[in-house]
C-alpha atoms as a PDB file:
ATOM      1  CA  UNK A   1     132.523-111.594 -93.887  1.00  0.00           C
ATOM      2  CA  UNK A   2     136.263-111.039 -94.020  1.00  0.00           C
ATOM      3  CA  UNK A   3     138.157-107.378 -94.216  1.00  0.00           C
ATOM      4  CA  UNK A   4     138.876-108.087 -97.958  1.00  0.00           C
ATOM      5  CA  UNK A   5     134.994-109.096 -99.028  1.00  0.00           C
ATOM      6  CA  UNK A   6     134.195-105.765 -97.069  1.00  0.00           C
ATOM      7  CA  UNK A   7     136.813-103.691 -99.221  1.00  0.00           C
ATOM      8  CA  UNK A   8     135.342-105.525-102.410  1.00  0.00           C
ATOM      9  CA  UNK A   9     132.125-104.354-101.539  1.00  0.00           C
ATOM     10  CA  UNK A  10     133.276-100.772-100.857  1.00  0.00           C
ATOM     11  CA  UNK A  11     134.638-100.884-104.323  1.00  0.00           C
ATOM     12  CA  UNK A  12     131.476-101.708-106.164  1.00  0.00           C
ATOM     13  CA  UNK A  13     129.275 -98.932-104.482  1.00  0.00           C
ATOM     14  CA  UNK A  14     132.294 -96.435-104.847  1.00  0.00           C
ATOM     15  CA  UNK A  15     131.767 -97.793-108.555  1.00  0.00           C
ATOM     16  CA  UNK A  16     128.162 -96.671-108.909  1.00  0.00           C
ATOM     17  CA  UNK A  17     128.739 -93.950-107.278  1.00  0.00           C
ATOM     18  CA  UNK A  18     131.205 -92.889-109.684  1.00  0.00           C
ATOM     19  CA  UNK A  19     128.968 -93.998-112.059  1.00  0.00           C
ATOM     20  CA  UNK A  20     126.013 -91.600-110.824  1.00  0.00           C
ATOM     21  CA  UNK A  21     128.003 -88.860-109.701  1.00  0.00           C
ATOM     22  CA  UNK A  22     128.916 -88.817-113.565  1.00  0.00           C
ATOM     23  CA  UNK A  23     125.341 -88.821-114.748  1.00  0.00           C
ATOM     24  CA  UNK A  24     124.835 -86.198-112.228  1.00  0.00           C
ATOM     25  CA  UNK A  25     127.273 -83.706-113.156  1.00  0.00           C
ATOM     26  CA  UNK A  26     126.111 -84.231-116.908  1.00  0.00           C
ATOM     27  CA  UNK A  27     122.338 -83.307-115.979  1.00  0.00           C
ATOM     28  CA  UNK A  28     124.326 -79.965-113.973  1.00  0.00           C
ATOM     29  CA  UNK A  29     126.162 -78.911-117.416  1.00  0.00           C
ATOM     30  CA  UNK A  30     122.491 -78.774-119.008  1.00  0.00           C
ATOM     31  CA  UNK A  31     121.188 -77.063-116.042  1.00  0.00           C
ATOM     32  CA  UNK A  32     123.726 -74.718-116.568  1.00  0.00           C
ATOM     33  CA  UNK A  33     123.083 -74.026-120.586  1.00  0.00           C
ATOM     34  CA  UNK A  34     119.292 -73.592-119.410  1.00  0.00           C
ATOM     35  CA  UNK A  35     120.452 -70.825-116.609  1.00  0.00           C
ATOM     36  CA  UNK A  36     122.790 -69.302-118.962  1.00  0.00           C
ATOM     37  CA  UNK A  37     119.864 -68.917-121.672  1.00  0.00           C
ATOM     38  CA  UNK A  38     116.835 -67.837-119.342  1.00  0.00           C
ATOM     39  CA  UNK A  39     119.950 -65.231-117.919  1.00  0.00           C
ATOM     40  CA  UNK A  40     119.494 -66.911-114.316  1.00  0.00           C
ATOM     41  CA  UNK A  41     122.232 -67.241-111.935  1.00  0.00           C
ATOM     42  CA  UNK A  42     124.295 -70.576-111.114  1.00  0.00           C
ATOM     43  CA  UNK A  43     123.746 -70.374-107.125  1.00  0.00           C
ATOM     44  CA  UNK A  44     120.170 -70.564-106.115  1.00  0.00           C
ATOM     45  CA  UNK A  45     120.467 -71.111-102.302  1.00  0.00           C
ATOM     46  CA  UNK A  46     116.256 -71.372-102.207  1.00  0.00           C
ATOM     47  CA  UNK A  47     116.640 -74.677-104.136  1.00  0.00           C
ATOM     48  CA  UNK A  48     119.338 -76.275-102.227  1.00  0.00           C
ATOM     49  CA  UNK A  49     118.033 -75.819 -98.720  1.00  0.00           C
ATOM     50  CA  UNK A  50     114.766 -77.540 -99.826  1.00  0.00           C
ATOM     51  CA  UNK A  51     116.414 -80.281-101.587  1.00  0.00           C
ATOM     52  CA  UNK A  52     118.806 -80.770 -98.392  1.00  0.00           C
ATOM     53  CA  UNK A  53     115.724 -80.540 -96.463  1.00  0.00           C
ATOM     54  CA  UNK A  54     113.714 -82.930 -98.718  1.00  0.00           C
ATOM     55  CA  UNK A  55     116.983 -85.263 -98.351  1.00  0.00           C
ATOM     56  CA  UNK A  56     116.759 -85.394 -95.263  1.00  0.00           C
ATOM     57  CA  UNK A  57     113.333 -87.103 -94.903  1.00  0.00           C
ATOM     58  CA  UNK A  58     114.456 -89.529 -96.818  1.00  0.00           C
ATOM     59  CA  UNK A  59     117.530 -90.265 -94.840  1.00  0.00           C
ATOM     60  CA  UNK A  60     118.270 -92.347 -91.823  1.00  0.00           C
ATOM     61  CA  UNK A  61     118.259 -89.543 -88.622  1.00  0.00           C
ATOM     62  CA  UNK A  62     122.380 -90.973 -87.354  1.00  0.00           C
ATOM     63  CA  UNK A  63     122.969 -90.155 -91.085  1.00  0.00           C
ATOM     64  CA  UNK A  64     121.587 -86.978 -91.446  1.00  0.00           C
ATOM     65  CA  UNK A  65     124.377 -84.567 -91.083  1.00  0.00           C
ATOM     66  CA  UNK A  66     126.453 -86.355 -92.948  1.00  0.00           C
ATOM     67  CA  UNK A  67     124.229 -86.596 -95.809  1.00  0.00           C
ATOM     68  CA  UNK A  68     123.870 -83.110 -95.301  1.00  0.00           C
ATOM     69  CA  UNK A  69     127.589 -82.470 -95.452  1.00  0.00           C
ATOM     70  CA  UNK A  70     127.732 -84.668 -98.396  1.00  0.00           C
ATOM     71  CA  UNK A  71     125.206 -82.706-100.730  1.00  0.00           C
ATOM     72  CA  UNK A  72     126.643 -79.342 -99.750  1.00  0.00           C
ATOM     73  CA  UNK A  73     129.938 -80.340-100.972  1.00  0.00           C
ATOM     74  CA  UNK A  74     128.101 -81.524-104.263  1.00  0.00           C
ATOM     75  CA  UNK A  75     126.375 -78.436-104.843  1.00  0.00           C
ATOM     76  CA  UNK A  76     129.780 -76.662-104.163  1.00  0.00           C
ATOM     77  CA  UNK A  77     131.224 -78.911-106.727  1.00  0.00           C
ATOM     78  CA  UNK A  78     128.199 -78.451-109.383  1.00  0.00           C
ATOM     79  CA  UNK A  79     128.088 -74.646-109.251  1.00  0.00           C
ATOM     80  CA  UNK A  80     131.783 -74.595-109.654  1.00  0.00           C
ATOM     81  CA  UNK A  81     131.805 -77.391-112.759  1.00  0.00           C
ATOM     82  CA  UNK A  82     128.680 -75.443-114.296  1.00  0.00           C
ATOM     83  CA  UNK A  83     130.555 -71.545-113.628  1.00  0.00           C
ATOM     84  CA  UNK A  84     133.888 -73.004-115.527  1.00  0.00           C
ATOM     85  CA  UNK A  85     132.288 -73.020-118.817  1.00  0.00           C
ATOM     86  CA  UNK A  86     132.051 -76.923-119.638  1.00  0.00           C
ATOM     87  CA  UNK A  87     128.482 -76.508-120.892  1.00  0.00           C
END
């Protein structure tokens, strides 16, 4: 495979990703209008460790700590998108 069918390829996963970071962000707003209703905070750090841990079974062991890195930066970003008011 050449350098440019590579790059072609990187650009259609980064364009599902896109896609389902989007989706995922808009199931974090409603998340957020539930929390705000029931009066419960944005950060629950019980929920992320098992979900990073649960990832993590599912993941390939060289890619672990990326994957790791990865969802910790997406939690950063959720919490921050759902404490900004967009829901």
């Amino acid at each position: 495979m050449s350098l440019e069918e590579y790059r072609k390829e990187i650009d259609r996963i980064d364009g599902e990703i896109l896609r389902l970071f989007h989706e995922r962000m808009d199931i974090a707003t409603k998340i957020a209008q539930y929390k705000k209703e029931k009066g419960l905070p944005i950060l629950q750090p019980q929920r992320e460790e098992e979900k990073l841990q649960a990832l993590a079974k599912l993941c390939r062991e060289d890619l672990q700590p990326y994957v790791r890195e990865l969802y910790m930066q997406m939690f950063a970003l959720s919490r921050r998108y759902q404490g900004e008011g967009k829901p």
